[in-house]
N, C-alpha and C. Protein backbone atom coordinates (compact mmCIF):
# COMPACT_ATOMS: atom_id res chain seq x y z
N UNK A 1 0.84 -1.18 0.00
CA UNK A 1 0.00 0.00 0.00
C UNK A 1 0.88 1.24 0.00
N UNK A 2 0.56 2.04 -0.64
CA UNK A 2 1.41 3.70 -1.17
C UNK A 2 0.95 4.17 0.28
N UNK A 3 2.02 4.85 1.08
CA UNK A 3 1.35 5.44 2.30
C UNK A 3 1.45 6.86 2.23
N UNK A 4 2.38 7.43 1.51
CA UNK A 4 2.64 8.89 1.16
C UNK A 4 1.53 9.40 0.29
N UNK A 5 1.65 10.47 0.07
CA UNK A 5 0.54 11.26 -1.26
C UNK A 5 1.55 11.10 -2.14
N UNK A 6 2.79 10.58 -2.81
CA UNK A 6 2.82 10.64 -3.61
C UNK A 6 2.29 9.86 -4.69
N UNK A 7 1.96 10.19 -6.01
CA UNK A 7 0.95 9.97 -7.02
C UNK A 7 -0.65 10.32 -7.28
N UNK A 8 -0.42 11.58 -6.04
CA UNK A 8 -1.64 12.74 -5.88
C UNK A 8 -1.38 13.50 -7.36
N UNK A 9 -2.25 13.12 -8.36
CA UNK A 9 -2.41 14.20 -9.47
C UNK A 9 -2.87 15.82 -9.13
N UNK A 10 -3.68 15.83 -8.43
CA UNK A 10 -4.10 17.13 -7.98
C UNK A 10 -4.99 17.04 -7.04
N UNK A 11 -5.22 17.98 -5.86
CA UNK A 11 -6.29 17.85 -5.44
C UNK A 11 -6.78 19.52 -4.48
N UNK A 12 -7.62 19.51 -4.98
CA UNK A 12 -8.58 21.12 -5.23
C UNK A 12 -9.77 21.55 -3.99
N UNK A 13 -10.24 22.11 -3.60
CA UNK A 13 -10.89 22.33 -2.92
C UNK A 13 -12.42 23.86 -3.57
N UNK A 14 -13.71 23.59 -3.35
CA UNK A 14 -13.90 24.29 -4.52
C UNK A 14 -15.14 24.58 -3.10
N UNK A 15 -15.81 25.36 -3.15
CA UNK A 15 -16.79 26.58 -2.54
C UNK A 15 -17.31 27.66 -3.01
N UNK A 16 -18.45 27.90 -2.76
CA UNK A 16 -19.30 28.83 -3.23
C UNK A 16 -19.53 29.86 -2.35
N UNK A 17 -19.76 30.99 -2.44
CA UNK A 17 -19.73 32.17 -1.89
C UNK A 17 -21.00 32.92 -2.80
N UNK A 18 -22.31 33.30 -1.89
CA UNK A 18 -23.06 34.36 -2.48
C UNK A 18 -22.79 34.13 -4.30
N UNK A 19 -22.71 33.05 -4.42
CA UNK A 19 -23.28 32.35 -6.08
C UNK A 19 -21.74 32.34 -6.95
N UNK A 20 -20.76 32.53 -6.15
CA UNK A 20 -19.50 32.70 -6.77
C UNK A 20 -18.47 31.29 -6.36
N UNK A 21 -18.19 31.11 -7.30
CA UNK A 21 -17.27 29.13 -7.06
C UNK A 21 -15.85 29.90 -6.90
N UNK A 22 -15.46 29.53 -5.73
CA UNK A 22 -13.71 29.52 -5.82
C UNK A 22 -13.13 28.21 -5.49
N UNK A 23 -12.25 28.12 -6.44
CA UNK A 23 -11.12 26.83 -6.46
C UNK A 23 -9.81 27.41 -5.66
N UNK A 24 -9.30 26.47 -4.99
CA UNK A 24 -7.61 26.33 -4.09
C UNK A 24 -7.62 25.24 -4.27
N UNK A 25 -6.32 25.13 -4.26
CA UNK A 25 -5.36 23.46 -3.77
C UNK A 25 -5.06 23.64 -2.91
N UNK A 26 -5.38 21.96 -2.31
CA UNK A 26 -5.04 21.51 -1.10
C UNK A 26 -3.76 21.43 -0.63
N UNK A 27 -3.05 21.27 0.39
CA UNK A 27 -1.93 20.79 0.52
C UNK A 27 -2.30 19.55 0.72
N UNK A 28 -1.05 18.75 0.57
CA UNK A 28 -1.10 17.25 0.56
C UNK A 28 -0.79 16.66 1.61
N UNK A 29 -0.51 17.57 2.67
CA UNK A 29 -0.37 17.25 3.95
C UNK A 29 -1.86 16.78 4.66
N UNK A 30 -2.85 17.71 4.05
CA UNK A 30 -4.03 17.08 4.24
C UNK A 30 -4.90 15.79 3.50
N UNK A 31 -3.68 15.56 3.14
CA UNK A 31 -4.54 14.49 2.09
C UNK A 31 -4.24 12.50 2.74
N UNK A 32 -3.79 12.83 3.61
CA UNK A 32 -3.61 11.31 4.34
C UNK A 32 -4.87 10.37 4.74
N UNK A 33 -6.05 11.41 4.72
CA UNK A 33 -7.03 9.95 5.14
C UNK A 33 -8.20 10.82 4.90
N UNK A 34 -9.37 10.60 5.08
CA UNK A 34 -10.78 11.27 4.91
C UNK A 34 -11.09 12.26 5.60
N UNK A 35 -10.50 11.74 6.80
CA UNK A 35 -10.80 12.37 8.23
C UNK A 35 -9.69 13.97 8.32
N UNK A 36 -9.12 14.00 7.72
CA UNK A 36 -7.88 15.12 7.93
C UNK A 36 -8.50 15.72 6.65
N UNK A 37 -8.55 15.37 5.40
CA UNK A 37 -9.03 16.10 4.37
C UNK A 37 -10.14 16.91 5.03
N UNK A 38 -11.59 15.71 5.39
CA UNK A 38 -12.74 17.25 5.89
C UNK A 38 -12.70 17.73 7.06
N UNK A 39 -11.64 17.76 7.68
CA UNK A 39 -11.03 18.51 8.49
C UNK A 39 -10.60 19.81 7.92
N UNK A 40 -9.90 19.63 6.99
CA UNK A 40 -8.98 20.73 6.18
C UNK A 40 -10.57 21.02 5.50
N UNK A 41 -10.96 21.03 4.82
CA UNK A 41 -12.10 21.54 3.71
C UNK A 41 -13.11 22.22 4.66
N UNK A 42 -13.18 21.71 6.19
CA UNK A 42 -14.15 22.55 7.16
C UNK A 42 -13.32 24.04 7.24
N UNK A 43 -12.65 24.05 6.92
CA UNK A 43 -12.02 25.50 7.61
C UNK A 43 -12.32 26.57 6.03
N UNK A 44 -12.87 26.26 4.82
CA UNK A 44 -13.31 26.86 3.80
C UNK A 44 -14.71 27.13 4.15
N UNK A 45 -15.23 28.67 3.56
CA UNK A 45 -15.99 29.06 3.89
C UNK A 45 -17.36 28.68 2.89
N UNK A 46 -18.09 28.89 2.66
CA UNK A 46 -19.35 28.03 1.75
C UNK A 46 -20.82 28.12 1.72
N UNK A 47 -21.54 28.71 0.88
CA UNK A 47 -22.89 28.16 1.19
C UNK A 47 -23.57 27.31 1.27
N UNK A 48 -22.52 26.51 0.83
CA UNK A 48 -23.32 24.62 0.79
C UNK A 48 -21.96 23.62 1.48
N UNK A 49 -20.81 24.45 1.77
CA UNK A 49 -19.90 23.45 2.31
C UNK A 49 -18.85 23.73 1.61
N UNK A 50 -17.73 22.95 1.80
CA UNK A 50 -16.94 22.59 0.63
C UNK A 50 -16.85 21.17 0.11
N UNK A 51 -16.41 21.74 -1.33
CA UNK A 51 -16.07 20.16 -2.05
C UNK A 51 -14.55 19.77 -2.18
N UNK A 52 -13.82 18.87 -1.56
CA UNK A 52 -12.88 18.16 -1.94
C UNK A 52 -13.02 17.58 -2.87
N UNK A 53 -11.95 17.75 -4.19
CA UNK A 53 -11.73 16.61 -5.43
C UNK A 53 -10.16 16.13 -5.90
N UNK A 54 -9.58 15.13 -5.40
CA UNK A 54 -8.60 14.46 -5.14
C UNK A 54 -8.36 13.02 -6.24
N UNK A 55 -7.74 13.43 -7.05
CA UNK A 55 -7.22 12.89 -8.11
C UNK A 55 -6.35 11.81 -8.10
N UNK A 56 -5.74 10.25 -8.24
CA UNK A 56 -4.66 9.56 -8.05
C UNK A 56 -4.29 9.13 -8.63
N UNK A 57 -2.66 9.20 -8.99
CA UNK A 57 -2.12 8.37 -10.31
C UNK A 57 -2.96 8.09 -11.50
N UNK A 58 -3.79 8.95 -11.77
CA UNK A 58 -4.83 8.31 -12.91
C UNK A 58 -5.47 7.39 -13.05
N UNK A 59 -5.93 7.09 -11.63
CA UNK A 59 -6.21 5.41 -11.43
C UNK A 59 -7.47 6.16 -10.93
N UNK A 60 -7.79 6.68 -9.76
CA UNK A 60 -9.27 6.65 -9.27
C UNK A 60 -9.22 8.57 -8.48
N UNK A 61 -10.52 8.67 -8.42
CA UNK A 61 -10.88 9.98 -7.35
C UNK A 61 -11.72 10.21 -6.31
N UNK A 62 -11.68 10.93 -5.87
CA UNK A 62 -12.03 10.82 -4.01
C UNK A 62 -13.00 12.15 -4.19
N UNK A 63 -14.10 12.44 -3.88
CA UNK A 63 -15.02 13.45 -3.45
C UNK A 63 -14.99 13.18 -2.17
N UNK A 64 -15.02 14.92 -1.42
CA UNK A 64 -15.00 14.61 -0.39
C UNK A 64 -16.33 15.79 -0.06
N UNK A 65 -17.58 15.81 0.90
CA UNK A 65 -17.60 17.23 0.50
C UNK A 65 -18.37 17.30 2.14
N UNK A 66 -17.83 18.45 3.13
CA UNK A 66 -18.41 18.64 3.93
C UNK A 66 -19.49 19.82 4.16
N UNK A 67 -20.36 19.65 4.74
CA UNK A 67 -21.09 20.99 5.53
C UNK A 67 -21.82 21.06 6.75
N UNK A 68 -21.25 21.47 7.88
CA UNK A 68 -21.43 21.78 8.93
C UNK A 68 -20.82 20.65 9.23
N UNK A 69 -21.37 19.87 10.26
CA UNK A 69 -21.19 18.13 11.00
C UNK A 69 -20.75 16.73 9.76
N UNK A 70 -21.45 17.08 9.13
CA UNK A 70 -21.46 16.08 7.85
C UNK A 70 -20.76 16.36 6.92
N UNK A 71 -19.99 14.84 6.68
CA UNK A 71 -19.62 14.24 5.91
C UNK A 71 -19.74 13.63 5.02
N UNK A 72 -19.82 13.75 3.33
CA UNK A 72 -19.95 12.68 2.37
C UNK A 72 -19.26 12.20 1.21
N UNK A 73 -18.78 11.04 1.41
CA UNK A 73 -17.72 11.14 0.61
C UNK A 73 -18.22 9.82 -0.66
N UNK A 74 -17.60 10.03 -1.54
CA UNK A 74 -17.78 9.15 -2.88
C UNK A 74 -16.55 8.45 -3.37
N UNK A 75 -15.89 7.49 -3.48
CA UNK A 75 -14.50 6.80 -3.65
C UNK A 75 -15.03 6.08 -5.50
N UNK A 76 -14.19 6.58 -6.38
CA UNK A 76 -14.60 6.22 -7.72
C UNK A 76 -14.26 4.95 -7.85
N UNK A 77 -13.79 4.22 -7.37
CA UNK A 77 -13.04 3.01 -7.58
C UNK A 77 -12.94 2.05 -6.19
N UNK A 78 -13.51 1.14 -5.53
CA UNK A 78 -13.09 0.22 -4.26
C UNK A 78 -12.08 -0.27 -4.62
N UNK A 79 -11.30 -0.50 -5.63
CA UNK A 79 -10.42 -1.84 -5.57
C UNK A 79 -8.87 -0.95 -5.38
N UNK A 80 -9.06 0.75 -5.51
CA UNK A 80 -7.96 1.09 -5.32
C UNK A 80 -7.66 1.28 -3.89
N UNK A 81 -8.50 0.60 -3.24
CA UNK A 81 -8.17 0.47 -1.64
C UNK A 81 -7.27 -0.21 -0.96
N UNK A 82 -6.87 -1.42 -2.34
CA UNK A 82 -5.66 -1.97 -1.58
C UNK A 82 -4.42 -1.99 -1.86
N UNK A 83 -4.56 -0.80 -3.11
CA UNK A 83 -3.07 -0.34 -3.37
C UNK A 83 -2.54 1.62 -2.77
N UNK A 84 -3.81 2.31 -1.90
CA UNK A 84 -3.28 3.16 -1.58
C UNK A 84 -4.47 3.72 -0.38
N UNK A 85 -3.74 4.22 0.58
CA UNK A 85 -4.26 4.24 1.76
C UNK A 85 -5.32 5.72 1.68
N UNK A 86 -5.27 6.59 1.23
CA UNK A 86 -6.20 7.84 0.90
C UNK A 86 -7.56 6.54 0.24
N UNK A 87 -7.43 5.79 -0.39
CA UNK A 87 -8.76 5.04 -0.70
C UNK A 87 -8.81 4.24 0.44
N UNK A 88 -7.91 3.51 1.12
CA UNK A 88 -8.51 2.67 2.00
C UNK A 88 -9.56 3.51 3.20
N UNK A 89 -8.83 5.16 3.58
CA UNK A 89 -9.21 5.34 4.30
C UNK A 89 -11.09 5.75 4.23
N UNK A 90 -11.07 6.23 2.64
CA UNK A 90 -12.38 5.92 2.50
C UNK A 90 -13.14 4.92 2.45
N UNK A 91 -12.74 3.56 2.21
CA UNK A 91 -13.71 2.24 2.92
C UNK A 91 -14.09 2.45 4.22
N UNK A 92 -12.49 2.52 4.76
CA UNK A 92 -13.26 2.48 6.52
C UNK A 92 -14.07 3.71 6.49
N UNK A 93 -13.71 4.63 6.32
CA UNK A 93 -15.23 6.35 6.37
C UNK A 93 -16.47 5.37 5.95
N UNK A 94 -17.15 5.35 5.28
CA UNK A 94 -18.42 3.97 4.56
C UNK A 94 -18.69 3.13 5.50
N UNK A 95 -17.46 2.92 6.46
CA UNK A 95 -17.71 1.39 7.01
C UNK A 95 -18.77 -0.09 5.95
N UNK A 96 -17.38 0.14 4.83
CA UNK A 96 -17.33 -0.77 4.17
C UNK A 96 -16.24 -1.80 4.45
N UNK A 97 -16.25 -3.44 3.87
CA UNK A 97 -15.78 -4.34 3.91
C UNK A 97 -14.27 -4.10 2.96
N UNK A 98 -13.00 -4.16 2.90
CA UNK A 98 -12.21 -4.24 2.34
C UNK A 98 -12.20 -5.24 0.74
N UNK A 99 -11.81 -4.22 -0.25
CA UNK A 99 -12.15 -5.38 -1.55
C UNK A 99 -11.73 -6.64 -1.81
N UNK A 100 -12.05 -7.06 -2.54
CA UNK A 100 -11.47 -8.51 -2.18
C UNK A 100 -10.72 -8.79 -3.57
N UNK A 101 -9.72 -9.42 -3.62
CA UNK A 101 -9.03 -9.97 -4.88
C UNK A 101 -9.66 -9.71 -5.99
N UNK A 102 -10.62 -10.33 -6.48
CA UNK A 102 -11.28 -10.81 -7.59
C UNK A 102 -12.67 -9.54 -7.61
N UNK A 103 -12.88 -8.67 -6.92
CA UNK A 103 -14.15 -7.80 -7.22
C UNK A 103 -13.84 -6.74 -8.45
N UNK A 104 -14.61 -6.35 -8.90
CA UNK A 104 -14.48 -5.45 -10.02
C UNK A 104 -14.61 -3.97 -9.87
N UNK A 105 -14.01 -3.22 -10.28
CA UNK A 105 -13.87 -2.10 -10.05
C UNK A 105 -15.43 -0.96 -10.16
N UNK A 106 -15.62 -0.43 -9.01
CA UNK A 106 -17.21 0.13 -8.60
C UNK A 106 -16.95 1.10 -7.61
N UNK A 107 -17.49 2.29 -8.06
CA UNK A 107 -17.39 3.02 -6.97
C UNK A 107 -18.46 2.79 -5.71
N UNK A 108 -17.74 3.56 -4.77
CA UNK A 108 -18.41 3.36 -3.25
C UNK A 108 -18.63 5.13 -2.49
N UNK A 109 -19.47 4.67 -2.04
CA UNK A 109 -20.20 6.23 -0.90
C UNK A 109 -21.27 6.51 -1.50
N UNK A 110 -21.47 8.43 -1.37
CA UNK A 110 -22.59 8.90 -2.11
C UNK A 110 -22.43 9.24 -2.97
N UNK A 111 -23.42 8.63 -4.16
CA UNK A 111 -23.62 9.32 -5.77
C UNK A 111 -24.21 10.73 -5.63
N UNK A 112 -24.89 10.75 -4.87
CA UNK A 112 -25.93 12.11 -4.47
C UNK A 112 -24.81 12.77 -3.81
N UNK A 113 -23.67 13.36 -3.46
CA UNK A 113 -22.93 14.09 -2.72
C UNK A 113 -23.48 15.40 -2.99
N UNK A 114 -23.74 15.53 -4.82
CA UNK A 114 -23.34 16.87 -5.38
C UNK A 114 -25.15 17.18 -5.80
N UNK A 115 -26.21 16.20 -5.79
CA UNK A 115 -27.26 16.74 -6.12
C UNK A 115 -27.62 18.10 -6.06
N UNK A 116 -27.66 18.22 -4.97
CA UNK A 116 -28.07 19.56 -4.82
C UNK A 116 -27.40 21.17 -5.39
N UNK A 117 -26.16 20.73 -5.71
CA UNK A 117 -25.70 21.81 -6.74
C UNK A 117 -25.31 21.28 -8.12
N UNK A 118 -26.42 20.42 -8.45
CA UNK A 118 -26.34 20.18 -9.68
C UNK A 118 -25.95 19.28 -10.22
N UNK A 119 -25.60 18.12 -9.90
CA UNK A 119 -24.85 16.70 -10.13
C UNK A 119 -25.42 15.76 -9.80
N UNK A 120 -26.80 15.37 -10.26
CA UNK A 120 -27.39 14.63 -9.96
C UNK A 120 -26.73 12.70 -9.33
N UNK A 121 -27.33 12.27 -8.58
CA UNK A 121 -26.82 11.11 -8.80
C UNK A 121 -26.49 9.94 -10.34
N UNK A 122 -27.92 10.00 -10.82
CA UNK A 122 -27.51 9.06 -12.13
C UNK A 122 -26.71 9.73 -13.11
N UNK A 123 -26.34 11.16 -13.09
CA UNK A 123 -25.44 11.74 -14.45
C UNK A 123 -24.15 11.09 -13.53
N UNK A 124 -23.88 11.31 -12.29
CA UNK A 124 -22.61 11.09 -11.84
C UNK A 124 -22.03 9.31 -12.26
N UNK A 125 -23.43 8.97 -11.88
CA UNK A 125 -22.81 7.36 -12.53
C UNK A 125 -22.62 6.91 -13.70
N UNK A 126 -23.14 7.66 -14.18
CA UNK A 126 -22.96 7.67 -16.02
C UNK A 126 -21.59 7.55 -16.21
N UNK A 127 -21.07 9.00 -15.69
CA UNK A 127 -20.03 9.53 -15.69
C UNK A 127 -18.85 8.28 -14.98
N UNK A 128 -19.29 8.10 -13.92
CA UNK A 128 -18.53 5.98 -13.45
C UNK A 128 -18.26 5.48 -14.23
N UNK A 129 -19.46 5.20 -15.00
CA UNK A 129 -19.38 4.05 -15.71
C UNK A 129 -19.24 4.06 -16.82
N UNK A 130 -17.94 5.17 -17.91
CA UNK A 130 -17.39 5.30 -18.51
C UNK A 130 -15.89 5.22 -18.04
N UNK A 131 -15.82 3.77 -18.77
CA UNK A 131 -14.52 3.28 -18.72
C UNK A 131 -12.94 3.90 -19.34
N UNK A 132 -13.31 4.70 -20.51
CA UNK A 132 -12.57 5.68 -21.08
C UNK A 132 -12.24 6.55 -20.60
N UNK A 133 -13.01 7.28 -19.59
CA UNK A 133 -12.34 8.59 -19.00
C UNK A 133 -11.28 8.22 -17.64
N UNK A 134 -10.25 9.25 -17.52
CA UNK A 134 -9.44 9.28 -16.68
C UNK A 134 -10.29 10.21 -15.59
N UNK A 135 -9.51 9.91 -14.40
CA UNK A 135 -10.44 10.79 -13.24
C UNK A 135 -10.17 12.21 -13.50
N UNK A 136 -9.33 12.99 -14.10
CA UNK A 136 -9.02 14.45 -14.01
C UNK A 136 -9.88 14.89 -15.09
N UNK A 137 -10.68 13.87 -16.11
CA UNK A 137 -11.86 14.01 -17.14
C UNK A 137 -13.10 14.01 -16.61
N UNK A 138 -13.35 12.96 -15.57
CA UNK A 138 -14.83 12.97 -14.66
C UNK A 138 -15.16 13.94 -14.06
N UNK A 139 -13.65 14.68 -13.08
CA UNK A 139 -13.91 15.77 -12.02
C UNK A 139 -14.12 17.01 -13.09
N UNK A 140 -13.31 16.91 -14.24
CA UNK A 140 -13.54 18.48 -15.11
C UNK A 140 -15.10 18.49 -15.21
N UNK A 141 -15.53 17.16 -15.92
CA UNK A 141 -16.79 17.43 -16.54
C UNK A 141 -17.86 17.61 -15.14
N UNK A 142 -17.54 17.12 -13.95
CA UNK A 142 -18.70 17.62 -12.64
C UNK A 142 -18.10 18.70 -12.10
N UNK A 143 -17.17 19.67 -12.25
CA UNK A 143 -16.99 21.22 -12.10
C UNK A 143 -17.38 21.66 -13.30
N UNK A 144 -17.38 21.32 -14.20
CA UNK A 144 -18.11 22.31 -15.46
C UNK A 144 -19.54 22.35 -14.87
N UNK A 145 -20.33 20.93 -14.60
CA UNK A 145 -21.53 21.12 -14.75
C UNK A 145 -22.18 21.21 -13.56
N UNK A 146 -21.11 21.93 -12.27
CA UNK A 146 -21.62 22.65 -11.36
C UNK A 146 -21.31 24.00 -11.43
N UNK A 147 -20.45 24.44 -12.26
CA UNK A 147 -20.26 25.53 -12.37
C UNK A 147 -19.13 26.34 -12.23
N UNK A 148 -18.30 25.42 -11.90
CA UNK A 148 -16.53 25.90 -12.24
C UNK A 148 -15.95 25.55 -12.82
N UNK A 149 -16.45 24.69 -13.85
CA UNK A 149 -15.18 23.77 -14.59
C UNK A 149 -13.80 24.97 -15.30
N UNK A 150 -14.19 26.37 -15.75
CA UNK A 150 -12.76 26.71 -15.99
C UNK A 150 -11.71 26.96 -15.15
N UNK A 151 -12.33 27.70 -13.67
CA UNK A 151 -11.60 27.71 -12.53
C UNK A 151 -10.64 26.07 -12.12
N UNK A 152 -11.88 24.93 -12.12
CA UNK A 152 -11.38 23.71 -12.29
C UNK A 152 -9.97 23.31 -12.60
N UNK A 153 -10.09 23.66 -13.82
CA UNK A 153 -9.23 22.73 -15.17
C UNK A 153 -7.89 23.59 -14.72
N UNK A 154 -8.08 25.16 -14.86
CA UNK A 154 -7.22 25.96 -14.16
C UNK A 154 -6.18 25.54 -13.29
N UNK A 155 -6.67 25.34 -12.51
CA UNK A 155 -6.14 24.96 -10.67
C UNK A 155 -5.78 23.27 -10.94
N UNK A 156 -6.08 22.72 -11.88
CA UNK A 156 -6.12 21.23 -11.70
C UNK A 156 -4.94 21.20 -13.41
N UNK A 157 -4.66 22.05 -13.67
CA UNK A 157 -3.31 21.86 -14.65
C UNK A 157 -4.04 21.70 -16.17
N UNK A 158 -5.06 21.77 -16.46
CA UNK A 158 -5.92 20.79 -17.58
C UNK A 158 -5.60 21.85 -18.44
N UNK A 159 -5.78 23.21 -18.48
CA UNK A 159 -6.15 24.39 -19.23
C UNK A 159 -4.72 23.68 -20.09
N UNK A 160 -4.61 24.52 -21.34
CA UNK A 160 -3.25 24.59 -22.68
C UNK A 160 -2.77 26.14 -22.19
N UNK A 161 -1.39 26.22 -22.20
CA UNK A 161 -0.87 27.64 -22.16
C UNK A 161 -1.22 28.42 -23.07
């Protein structure tokens, strides 16, 4: 299991203000487990919370998104739980069962994280269950279609000079 952040592609922190989206990056110091991320994302200010979006080796992504007490998090992938501990730590958050050898790759938590600003649950699984896209393609296209995707892509390296 990877215990460091390294092979963190990016990971962003995004909030709304009186109808205005601002994007920051995280430090990666906060990025060791679920529990320290919405820790770190509570201290952003928000009308609906903040959203953590945490990118890995191009393999899977982590929504994290708090407001007030609550926590909800979405893990794109279970099976990358047993090659890096930022996913494991989201099984245990779920108090889910650890994957097992042979299971197939499925995301775990809430599909509904982002309903309410616009990300319905079934577009988000759509968006899963396209095998072609890389995760820094899933998170662009659910900040576009909440409403930051250029700030997004920006902050997350995607934009062309």
């Amino acid at each position: 299991m990877t215990e460091s952040t390294d092979g963190i592609d990016f990971a962003l922190a995004a909030y709304r203000e009186e109808g205005v989206w601002t994007v920051q990056e995280l430090v990666h110091e906060t990025l060791l487990d679920v529990e320290t991320l919405a820790h770190a994302l509570r201290r952003f200010p928000g009308d609906g919370g903040a959203v953590g979006m945490v990118a890995v080796d191009e393999d899977f992504f982590l929504v994290v998104r708090v407001a007030g007490p609550r926590t909800r998090v979405l893990l794109s992938d279970i099976t990358a739980a047993d090659e890096w501990e930022l996913a494991s730590s989201a099984v245990d958050f779920l108090h889910l069962p650890p994957p097992e050898d042979d299971d197939e790759q499925a995301p775990a938590g809430d599909l509904d994280l982002l309903g309410d600003l616009g990300m319905p649950a079934m577009d988000l699984a759509i968006l899963l269950d396209d095998d072609d896209l890389y995760p820094d393609e899933v998170l662009s296209d659910v900040a576009r279609r909440l409403g930051f995707g250029a700030e997004f892509d920006d902050a997350a390296g995607l934009t062309s000079a």
